[in-house]
Protein backbone atom coordinates (compact mmCIF):
# COMPACT_ATOMS: atom_id res chain seq x y z
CA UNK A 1 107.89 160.81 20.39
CA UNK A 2 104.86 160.76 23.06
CA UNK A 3 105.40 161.05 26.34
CA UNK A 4 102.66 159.00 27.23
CA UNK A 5 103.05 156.13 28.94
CA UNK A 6 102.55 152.64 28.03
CA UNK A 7 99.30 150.97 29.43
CA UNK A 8 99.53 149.15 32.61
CA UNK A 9 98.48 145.15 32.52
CA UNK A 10 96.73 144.21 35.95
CA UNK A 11 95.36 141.48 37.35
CA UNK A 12 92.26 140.80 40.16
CA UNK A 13 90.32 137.83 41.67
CA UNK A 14 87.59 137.57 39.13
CA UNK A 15 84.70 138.53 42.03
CA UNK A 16 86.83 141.80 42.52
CA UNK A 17 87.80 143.20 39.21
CA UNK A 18 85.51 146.12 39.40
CA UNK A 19 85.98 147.24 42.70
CA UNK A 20 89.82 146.89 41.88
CA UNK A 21 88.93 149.39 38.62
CA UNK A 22 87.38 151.63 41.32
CA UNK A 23 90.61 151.25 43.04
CA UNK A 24 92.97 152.27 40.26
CA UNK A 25 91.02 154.93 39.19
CA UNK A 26 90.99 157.25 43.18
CA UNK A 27 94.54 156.04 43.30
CA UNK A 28 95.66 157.18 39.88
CA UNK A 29 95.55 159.31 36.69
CA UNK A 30 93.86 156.88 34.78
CA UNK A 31 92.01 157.64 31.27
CA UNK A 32 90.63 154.67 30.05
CA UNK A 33 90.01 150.68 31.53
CA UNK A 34 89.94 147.95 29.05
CA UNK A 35 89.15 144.15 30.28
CA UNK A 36 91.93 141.63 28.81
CA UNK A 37 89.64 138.43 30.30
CA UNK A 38 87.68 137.64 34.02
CA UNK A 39 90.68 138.59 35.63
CA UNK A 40 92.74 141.07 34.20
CA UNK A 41 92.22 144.56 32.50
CA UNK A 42 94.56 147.22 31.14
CA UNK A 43 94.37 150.92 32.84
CA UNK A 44 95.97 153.64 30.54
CA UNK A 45 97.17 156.56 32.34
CA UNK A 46 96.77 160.36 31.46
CA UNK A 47 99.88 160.95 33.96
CA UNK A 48 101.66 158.66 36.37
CA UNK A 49 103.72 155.27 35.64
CA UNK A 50 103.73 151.80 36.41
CA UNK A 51 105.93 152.01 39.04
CA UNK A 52 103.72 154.57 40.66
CA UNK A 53 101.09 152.41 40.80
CA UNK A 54 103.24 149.37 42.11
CA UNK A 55 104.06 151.96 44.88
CA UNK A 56 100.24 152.53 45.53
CA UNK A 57 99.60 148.47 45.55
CA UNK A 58 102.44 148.40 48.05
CA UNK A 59 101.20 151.16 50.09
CA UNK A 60 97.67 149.64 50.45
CA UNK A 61 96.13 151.82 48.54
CA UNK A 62 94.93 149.61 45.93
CA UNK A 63 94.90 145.94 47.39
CA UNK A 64 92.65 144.30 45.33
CA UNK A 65 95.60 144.33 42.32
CA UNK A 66 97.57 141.11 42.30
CA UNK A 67 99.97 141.40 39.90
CA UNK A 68 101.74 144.26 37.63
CA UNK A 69 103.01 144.53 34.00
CA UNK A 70 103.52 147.54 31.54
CA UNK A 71 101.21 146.87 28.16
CA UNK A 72 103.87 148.08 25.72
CA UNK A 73 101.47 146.23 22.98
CA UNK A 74 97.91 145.48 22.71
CA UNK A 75 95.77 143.96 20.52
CA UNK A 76 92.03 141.76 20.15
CA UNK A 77 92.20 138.50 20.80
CA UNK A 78 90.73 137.45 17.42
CA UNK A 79 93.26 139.13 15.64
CA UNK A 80 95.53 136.14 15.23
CA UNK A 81 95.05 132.71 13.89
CA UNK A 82 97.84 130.70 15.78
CA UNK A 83 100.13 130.50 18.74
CA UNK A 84 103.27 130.48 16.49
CA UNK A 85 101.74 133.99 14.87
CA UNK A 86 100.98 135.12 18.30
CA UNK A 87 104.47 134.19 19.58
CA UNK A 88 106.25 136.28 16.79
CA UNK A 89 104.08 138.89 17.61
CA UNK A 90 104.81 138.62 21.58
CA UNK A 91 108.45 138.49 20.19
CA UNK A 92 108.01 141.36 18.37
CA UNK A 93 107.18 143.38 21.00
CA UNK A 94 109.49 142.13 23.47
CA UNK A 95 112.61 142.53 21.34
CA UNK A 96 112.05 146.56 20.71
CA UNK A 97 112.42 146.83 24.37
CA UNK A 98 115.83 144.50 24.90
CA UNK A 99 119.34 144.54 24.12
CA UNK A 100 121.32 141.25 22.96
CA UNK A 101 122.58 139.90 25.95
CA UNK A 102 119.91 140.75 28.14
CA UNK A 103 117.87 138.54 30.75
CA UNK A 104 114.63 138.41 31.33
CA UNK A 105 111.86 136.19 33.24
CA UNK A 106 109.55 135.15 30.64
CA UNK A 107 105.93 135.27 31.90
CA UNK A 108 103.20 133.83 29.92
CA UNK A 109 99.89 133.29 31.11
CA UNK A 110 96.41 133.24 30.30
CA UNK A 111 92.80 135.37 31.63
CA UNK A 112 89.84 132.97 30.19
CA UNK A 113 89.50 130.47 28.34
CA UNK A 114 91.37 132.25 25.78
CA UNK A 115 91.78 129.83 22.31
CA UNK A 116 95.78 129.86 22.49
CA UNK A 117 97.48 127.53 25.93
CA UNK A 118 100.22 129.93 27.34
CA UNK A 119 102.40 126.87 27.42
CA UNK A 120 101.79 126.87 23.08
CA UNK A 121 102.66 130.24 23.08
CA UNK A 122 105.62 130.08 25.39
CA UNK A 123 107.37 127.21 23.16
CA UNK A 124 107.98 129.15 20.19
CA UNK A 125 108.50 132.94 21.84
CA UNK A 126 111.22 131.60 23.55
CA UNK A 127 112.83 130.33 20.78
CA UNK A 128 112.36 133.66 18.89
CA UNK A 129 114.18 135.37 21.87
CA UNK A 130 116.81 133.16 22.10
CA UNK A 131 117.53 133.02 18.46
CA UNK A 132 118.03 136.88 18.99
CA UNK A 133 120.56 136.69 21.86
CA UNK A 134 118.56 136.86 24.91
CA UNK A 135 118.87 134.83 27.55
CA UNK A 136 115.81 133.28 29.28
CA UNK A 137 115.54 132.04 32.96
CA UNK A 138 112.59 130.81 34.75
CA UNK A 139 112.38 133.25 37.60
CA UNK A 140 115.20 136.02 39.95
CA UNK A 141 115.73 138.29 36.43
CA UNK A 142 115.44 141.97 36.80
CA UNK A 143 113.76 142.29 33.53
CA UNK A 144 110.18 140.54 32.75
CA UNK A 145 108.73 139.77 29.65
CA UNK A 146 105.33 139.44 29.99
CA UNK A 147 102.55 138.13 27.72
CA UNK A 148 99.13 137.62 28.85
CA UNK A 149 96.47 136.45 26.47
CA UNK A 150 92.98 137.34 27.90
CA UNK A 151 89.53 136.24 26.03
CA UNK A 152 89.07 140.10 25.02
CA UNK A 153 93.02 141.22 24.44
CA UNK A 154 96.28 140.22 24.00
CA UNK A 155 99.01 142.39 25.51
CA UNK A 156 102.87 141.96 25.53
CA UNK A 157 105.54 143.81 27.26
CA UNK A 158 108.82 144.48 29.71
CA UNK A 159 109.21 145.89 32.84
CA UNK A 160 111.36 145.54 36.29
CA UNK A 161 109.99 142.70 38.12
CA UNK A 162 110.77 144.87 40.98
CA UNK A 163 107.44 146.92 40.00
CA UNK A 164 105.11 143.50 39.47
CA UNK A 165 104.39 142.87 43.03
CA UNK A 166 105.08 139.04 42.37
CA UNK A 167 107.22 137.20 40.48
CA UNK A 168 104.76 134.48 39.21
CA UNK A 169 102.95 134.75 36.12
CA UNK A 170 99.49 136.97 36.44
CA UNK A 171 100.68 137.06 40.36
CA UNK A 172 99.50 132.80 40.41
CA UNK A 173 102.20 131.67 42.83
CA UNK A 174 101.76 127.82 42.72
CA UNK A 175 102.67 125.87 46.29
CA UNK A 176 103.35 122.44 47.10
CA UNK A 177 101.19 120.94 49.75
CA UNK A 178 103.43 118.72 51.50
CA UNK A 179 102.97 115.83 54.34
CA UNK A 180 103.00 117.90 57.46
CA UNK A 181 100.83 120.70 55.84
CA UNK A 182 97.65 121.12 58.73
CA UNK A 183 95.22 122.83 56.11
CA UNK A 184 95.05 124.91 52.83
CA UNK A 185 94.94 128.17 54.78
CA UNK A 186 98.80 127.91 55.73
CA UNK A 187 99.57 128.43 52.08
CA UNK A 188 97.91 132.52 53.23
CA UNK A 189 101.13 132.77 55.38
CA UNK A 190 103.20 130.78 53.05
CA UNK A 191 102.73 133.35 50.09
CA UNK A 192 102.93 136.75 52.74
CA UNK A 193 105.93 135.89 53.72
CA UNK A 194 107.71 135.75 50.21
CA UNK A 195 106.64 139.37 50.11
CA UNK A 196 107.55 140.67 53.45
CA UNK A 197 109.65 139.27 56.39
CA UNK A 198 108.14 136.43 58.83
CA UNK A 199 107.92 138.20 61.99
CA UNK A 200 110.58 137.10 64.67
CA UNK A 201 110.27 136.78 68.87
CA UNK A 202 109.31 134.31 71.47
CA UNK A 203 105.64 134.67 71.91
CA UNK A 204 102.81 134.65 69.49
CA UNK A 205 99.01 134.08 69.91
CA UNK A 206 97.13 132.36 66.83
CA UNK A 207 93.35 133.29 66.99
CA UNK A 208 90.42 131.15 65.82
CA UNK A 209 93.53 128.45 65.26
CA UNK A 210 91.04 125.04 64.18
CA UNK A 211 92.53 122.85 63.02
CA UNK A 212 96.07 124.75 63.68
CA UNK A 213 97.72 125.49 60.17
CA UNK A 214 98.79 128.95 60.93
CA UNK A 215 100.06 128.24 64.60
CA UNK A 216 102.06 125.20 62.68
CA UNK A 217 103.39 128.03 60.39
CA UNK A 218 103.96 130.34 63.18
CA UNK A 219 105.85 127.55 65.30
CA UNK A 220 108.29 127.16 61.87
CA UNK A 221 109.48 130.66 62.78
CA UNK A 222 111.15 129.36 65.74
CA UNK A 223 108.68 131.21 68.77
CA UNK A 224 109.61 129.73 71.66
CA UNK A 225 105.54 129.72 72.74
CA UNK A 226 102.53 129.78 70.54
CA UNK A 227 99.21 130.33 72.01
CA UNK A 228 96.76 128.78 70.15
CA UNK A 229 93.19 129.78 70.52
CA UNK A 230 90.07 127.86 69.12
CA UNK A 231 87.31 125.95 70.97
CA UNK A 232 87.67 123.50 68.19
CA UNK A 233 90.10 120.88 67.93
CA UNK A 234 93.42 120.92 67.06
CA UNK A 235 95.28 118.36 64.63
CA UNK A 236 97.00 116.01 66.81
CA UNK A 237 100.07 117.14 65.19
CA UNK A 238 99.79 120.74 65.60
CA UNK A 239 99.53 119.74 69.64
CA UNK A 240 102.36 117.21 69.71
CA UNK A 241 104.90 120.81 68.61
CA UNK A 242 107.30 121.99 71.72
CA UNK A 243 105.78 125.18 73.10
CA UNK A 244 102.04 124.97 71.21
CA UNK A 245 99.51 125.63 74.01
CA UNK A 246 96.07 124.97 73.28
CA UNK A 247 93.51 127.56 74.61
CA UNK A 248 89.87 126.09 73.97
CA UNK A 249 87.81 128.96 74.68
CA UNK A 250 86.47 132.08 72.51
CA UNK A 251 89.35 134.80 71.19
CA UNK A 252 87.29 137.29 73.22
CA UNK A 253 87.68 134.88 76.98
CA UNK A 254 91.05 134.43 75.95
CA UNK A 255 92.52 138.07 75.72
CA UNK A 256 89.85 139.40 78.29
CA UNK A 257 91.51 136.41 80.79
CA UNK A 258 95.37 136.68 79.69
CA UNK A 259 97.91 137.47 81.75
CA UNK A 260 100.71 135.75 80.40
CA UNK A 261 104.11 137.51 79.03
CA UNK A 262 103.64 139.98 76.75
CA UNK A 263 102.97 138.58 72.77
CA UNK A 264 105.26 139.27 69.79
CA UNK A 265 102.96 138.66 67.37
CA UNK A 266 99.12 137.70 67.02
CA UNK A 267 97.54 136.21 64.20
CA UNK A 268 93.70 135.94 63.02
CA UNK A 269 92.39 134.29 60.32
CA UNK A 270 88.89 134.32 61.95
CA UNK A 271 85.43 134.30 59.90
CA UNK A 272 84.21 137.15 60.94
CA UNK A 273 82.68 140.20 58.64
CA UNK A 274 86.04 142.68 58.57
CA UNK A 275 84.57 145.26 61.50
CA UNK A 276 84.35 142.90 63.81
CA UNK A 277 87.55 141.00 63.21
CA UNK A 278 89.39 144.88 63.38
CA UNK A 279 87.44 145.44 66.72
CA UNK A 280 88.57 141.99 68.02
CA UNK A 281 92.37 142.96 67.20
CA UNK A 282 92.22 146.29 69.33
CA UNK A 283 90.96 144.72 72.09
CA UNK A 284 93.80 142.20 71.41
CA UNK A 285 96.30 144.63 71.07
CA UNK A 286 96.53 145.47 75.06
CA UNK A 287 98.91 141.72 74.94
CA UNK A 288 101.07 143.20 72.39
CA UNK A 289 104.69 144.63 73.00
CA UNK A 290 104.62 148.13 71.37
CA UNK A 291 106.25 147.04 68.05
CA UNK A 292 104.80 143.86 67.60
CA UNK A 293 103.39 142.59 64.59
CA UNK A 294 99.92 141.57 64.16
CA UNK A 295 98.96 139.87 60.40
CA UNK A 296 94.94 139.58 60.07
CA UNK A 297 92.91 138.49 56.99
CA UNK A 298 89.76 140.86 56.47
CA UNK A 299 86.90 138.42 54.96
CA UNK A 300 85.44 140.40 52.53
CA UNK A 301 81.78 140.17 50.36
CA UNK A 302 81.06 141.14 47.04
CA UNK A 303 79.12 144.14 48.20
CA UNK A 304 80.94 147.16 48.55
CA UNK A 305 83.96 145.78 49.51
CA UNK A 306 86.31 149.20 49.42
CA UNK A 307 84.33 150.46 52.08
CA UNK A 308 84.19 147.06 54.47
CA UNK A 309 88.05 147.37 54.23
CA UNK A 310 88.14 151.39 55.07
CA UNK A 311 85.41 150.66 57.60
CA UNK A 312 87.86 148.12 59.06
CA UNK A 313 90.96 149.82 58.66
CA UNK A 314 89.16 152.91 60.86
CA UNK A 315 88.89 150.51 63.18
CA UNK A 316 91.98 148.76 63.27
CA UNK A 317 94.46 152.13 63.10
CA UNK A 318 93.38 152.78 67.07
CA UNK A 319 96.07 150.50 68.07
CA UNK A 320 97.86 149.96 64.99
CA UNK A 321 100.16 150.92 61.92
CA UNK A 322 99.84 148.58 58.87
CA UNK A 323 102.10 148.87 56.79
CA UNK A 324 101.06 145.71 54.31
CA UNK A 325 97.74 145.07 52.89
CA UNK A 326 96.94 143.01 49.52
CA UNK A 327 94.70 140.30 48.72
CA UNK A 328 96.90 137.54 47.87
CA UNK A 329 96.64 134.68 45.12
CA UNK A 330 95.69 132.14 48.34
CA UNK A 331 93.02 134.72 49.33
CA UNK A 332 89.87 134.28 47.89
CA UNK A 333 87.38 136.88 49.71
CA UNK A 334 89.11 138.27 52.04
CA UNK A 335 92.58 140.55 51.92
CA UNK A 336 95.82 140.09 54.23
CA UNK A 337 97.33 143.30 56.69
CA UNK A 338 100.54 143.24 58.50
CA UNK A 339 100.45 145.63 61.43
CA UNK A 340 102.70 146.79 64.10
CA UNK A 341 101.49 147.84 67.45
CA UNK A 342 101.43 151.39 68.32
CA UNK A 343 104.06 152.22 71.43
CA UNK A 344 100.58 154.37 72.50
């Protein structure tokens, strides 16, 4: 019986998966990479597990990893004809690791355009799992059974959805837009804030806030004030919320010139590259309360992007402590910190 651990299923943003391989490989002991399709790979580890490495996307040290699964199986993509062959393959695998009686999330999904729908797939494995006594529910198990069929592999496993870092399928959380949504960037806070708590308190500041989705988001969290700074407009219904102050100047005139009560939390979802946006939070930091909470997206390029966050991070650790940092499914090039002020 090996020892060995089974290989660990990940998936990226497409633009990142190398510089998320780069990731894995200073954060763990890992032997071999092997791509499953544009946006997921396999790492197989000489020591370590999988929950050590969802401790290590948790602890920032490897943010550009979505989502989590353990690889108990894998095999080529070409090495089955059809989805019902594939599903009592999937069902194979999945069985060996459950009991009878057992519950499980089922996750299927796909990485490329990869010959066999997930929802073909799903049909029939489920079947094969309930035929065999366990019990299937769309999301909230402890257990996951994941398949993902990539363009290069197939893999198929179970783990503790407490160790895949989102209970969605490949980490793809899927949100409604609804009438009063401002813009597509509240759907950033939306998806943060199934993974860690929404900050509480009575004043926040919302930086670069045109056309006013996050300070809308913000405002749901029941602040009693939210500045919100932009020189652009605001949607009319953004400005029409109890206790939504509009600021139209720069970020940089607006904390240079505050005086107001100190700020509970301070948002930025700013173009900016990531230095800049980390020096623009320190200077900010001076309206904090020690303890508050500051959430920032880091807009990030395609050219040496580990060291645009470190540079950042460098940066932003004068004044703060982060203690979240991932780049979420509603990120495209950029990742998402929570920080708290430092009481110094």
């Amino acid at each position: 019986m090996s020892d060995v651990e089974p290989p660990i299923l990940f998936s990226v943003a497409p633009d990142y998966y190398r510089f998320a391989v780069a990731e894995l490989r200073a954060a763990l002991d890992v032997t071999k990479v092997q791509r499953v399709g544009p946006d997921a790979g396999v790492a197989h580890l000489g020591s370590g597990d999988l929950a050590g490495a969802a401790d290590a996307c948790w602890g920032g040290e490897i943010p550009l990893v979505r989502h989590l699964a353990r690889a108990d199986a894998v095999r080529g993509a070409g090495s089955v004809d059809t989805a019902a062959a594939l599903a009592e393959w999937a069902a194979s695998v999945l069985l060996a690791a459950l009991d009878v009686g057992d519950t499980i999330s089922l996750h299927t999904w796909d990485s490329g355009d990869a010959g066999f729908a997930p929802g073909k797939v799903r049909r029939p494995l489920l079947e094969l799992l309930l035929d065999n006594g366990i019990r299937v529910v769309t999301t909230g198990a402890d257990t996951v059974g994941s398949v993902c069929i990539g363009t290069d592999r197939i893999t198929a496993g179970v783990n503790p959805a407490a160790v895949s870092l989102c209970d969605w399928p490949g980490g793809r959380i899927r949100l409604a837009t609804r009438p009063e949504q401002v813009s597509r960037a509240e759907f950033k806070l939306e998806e943060l804030f199934s993974y860690v708590e929404a900050p509480r308190g009575d004043v926040a500041v919302d930086l670069g806030a045109s056309p006013g989705g996050w300070t809308r988001i913000v405002h749901s969290q029941r602040f009693r004030t939210v500045h919100s700074v932009d020189p652009a407009a605001l949607d009319e219904r953004v400005l029409a919320l109890p206790g939504v102050i509009h600021h139209r100047q720069t970020a940089g005139d607006f904390v240079k010139a505050y005086d107001g009560e100190a700020v509970d939390l301070i948002v930025n979802d700013m173009r900016m590259v990531p230095q800049l946006t980390a020096h623009t939070m320190v200077e900010a930091a001076r309206l904090l309360r020690p303890g508050g909470s500051a959430i920032v997206t880091l807009k990030l390029g395609t050219n040496n992007p580990e060291k645009q966050i470190d540079d950042a991070l460098a940066v932003l650790t004068q004044a703060y402590d982060p203690s979240f940092m991932r780049q979420l499914q509603h990120n495209r090039h950029e990742v998402t910190v929570v920080a708290t002020r430092r009481a110094t």
